[in-house]
C-alpha atoms as a PDB file:
ATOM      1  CA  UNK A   1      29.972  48.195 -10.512  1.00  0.00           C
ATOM      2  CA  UNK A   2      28.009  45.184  -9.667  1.00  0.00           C
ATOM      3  CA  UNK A   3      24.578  46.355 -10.020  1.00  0.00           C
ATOM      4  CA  UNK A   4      25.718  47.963 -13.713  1.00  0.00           C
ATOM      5  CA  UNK A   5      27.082  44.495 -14.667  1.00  0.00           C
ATOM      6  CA  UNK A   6      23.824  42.595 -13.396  1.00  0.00           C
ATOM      7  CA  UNK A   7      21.713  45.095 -15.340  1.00  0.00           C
ATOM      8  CA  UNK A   8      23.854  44.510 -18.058  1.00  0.00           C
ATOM      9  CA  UNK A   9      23.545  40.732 -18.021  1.00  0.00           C
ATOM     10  CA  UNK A  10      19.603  41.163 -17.673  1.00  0.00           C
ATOM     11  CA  UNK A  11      19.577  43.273 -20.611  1.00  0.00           C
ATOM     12  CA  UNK A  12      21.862  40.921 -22.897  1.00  0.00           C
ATOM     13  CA  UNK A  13      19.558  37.482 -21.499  1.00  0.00           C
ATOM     14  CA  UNK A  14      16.074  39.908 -22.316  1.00  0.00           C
ATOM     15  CA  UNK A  15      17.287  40.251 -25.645  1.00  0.00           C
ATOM     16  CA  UNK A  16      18.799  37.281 -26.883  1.00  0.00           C
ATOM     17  CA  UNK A  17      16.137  34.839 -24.873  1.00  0.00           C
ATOM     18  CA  UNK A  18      14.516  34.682 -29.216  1.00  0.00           C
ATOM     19  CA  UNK A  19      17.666  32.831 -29.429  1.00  0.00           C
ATOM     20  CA  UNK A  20      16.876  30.691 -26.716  1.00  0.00           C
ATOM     21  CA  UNK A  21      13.343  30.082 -28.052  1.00  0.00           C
ATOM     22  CA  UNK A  22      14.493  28.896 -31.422  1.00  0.00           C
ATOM     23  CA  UNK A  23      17.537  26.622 -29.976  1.00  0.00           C
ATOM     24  CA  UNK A  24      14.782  24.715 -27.356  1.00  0.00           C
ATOM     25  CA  UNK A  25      12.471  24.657 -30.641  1.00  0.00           C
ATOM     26  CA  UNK A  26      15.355  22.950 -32.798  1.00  0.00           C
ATOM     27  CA  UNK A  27      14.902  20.073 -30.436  1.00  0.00           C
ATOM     28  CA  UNK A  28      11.851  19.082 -31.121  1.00  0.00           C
ATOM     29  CA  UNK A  29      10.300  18.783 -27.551  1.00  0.00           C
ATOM     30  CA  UNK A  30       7.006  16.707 -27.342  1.00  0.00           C
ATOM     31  CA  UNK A  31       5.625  18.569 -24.589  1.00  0.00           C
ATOM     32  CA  UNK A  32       5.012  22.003 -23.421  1.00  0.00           C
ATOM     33  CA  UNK A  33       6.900  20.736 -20.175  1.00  0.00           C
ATOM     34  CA  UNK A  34      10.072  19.617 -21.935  1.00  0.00           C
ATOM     35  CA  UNK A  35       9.902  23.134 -23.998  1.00  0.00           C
ATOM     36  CA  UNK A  36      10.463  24.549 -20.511  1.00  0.00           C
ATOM     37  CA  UNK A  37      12.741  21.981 -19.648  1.00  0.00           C
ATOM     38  CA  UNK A  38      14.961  23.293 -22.654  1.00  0.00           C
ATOM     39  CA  UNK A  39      14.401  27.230 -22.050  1.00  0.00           C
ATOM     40  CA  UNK A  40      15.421  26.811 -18.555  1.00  0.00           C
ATOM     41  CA  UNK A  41      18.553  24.888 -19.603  1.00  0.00           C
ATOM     42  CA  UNK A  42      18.660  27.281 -22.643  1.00  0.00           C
ATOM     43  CA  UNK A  43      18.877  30.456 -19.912  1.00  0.00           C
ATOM     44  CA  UNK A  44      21.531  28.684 -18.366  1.00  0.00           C
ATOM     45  CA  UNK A  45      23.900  28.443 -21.242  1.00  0.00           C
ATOM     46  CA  UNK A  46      22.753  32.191 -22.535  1.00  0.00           C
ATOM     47  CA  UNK A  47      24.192  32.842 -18.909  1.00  0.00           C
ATOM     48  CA  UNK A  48      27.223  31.444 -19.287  1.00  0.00           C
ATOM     49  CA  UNK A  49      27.763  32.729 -22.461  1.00  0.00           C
ATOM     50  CA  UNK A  50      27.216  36.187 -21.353  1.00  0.00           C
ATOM     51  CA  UNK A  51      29.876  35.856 -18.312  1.00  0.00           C
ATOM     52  CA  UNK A  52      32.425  34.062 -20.715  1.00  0.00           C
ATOM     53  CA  UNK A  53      31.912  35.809 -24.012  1.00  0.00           C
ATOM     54  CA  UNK A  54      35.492  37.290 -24.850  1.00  0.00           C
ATOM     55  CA  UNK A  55      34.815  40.083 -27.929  1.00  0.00           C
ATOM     56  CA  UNK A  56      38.317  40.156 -28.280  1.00  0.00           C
ATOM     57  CA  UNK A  57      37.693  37.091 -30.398  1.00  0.00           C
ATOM     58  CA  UNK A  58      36.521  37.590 -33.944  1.00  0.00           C
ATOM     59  CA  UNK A  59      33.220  35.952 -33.104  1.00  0.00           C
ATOM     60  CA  UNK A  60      29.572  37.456 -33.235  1.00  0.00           C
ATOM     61  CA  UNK A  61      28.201  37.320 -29.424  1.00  0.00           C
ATOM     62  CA  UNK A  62      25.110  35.240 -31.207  1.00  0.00           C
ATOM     63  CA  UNK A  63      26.873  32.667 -32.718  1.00  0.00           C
ATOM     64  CA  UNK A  64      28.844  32.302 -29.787  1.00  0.00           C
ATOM     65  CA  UNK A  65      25.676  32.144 -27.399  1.00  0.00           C
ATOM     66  CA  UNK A  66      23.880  29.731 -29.362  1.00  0.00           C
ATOM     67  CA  UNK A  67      26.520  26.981 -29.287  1.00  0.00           C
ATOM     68  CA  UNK A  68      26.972  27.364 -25.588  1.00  0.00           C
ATOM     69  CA  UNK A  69      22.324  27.197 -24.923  1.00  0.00           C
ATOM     70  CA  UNK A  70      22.241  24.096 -27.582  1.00  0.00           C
ATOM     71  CA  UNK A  71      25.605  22.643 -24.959  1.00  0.00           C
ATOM     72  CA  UNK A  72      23.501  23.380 -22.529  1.00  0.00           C
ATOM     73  CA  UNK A  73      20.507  21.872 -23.779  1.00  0.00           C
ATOM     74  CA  UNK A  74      22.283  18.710 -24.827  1.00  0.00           C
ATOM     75  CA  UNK A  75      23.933  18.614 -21.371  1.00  0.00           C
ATOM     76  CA  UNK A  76      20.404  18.250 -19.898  1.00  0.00           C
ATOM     77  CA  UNK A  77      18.813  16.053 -22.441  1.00  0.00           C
ATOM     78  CA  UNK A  78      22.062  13.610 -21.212  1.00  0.00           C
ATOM     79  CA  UNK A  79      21.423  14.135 -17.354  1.00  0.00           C
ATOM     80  CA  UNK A  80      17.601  12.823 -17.807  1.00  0.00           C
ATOM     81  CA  UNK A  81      18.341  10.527 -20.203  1.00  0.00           C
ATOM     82  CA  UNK A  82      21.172   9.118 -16.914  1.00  0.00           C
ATOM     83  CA  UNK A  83      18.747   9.649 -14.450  1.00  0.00           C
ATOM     84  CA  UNK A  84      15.931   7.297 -16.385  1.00  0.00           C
ATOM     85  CA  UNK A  85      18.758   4.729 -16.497  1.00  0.00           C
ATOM     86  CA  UNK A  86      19.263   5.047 -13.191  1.00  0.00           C
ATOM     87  CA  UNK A  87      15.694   4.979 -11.979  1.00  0.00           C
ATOM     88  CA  UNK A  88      14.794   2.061 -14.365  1.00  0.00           C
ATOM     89  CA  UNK A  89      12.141   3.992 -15.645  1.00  0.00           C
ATOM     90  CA  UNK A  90      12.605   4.691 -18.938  1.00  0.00           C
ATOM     91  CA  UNK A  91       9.758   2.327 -20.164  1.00  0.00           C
ATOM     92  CA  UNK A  92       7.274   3.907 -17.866  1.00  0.00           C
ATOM     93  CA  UNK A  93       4.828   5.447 -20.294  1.00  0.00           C
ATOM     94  CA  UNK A  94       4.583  10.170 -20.343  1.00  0.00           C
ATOM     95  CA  UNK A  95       1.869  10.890 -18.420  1.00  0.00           C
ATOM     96  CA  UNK A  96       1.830  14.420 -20.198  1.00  0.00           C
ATOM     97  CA  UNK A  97       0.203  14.770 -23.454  1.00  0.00           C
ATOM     98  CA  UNK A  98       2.382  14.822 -26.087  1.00  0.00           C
ATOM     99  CA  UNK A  99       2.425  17.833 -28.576  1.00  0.00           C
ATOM    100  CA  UNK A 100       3.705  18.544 -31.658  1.00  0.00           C
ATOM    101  CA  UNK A 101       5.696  21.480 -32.636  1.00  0.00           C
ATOM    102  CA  UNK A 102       3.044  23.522 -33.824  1.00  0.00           C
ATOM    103  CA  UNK A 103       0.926  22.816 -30.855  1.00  0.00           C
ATOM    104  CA  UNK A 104       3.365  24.337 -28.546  1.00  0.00           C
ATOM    105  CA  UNK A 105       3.411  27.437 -30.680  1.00  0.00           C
ATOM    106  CA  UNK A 106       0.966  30.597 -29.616  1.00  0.00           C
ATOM    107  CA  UNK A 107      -2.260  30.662 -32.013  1.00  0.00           C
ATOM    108  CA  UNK A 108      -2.023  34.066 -32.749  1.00  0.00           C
ATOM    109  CA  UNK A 109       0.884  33.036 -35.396  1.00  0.00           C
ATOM    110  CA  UNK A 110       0.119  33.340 -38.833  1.00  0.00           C
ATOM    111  CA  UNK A 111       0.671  30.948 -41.512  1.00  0.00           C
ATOM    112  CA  UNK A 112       3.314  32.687 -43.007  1.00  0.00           C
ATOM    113  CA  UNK A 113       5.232  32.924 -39.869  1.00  0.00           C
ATOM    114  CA  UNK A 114       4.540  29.763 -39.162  1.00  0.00           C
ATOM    115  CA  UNK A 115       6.056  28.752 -42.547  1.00  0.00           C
ATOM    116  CA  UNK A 116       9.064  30.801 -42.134  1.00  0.00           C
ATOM    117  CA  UNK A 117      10.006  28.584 -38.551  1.00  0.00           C
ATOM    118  CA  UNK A 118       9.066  25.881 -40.240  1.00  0.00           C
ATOM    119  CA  UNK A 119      12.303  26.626 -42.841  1.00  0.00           C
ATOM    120  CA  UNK A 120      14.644  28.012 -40.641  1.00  0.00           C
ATOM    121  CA  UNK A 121      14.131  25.853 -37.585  1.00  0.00           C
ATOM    122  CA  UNK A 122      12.916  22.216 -38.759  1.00  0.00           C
ATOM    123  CA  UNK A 123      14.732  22.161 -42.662  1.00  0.00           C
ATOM    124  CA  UNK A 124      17.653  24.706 -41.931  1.00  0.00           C
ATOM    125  CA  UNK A 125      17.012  27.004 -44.601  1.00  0.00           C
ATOM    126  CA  UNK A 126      18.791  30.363 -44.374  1.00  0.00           C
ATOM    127  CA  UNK A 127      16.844  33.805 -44.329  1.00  0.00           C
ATOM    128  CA  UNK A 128      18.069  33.806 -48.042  1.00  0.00           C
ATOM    129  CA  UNK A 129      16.799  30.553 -49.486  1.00  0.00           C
ATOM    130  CA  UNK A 130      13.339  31.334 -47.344  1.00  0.00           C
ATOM    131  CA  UNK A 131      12.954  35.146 -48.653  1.00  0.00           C
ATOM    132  CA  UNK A 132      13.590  33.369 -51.853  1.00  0.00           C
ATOM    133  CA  UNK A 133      11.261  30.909 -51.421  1.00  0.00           C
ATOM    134  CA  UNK A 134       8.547  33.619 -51.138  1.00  0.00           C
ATOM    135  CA  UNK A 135      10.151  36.245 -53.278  1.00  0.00           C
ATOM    136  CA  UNK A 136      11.250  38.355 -50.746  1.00  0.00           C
ATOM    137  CA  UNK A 137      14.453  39.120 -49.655  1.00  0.00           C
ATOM    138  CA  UNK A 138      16.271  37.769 -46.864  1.00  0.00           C
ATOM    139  CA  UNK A 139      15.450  40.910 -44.705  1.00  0.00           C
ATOM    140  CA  UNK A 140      11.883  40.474 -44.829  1.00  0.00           C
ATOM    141  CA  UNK A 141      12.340  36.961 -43.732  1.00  0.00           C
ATOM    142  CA  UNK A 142      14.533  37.895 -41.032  1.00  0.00           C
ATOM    143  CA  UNK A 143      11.679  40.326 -39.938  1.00  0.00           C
ATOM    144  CA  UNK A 144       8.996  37.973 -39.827  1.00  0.00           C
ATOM    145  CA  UNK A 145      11.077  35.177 -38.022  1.00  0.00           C
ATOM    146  CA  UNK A 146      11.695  38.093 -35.215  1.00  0.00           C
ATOM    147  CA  UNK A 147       7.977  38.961 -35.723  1.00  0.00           C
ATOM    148  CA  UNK A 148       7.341  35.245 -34.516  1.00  0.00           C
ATOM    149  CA  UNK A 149       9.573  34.451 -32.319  1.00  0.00           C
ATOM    150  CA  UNK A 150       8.301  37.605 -29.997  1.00  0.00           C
ATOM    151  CA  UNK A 151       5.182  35.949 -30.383  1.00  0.00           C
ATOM    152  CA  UNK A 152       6.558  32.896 -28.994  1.00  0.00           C
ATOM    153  CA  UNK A 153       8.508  34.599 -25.973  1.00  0.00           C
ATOM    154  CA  UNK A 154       5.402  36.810 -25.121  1.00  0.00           C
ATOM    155  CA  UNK A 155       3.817  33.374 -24.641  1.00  0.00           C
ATOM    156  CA  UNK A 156       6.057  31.593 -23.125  1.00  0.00           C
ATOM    157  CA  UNK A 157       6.764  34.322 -20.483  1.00  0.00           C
ATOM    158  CA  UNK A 158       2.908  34.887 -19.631  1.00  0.00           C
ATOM    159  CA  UNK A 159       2.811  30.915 -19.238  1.00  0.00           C
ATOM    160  CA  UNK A 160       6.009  31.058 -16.752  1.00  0.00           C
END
């Protein structure tokens, strides 16, 4: 029974880690080592959102799982932000390179996948206002965001 829940949690964290991709991306990290920083925090909430998901509740498991990896996220952002206080080094300069957004993001995107994270991650649009924005419907944009954000997971797991 064990083994057939752990496969079971592995298959529910392998298919919503997308989800985990676009909340670390909503936080705008400046370097490729805080991006980690939030998908390892991100995996943690998924986790716990997987072992405390009750479906008796009238709530998608997606919407549920996102508010408990942004928690997450926001949890960590908090402990480093403590732990610079602590340390007194907060005004010690990054020694990483900072990156944008797009600089984290694989190459091989396009620039219409690009534009469709863009709208959905950094302005909030939903799939409807961005198929609309293209004249498209909000199916194709929902395609291409999953189009991208495999991109983005295929790159961030051959990095890891």
């Amino acid at each position: 029974m064990a083994i057939q829940m752990a496969l079971t949690e592995n298959e529910l964290i392998e298919k919503h880690t997308g989800l985990v991709v676009v909340q670390a991306a909503m936080f705008n990290p400046t370097t490729l080592s805080d991006f980690d920083d939030y998908m390892s925090s991100g995996r943690i909430g998924l986790l716990k959102a997987i072992r405390h998901f009750d479906s008796c509740r009238n709530v998608k498991f997606s919407t549920y799982a996102a508010t408990c990896i942004r928690r997450e996220m926001i949890r960590e952002v908090q402990r480093d932000k403590d732990q610079a206080i602590i340390r007194n080094d907060k005004s010690l300069p990054n020694k990483e390179q900072p990156l944008g957004l797009w600089e984290i993001l694989p190459d091989n995107l396009s620039s219409m996948e690009k534009e469709v994270l863009e709208a959905r991650i950094l302005q909030n649009y939903t799939l409807k206002e961005i198929g609309a924005r293209f004249d498209r419907s909000k199916q194709w944009a929902g395609t291409i965001l999953k189009k991208a954000i495999a991109k983005i997971r295929e790159r961030y797991e051959r990095e890891t």
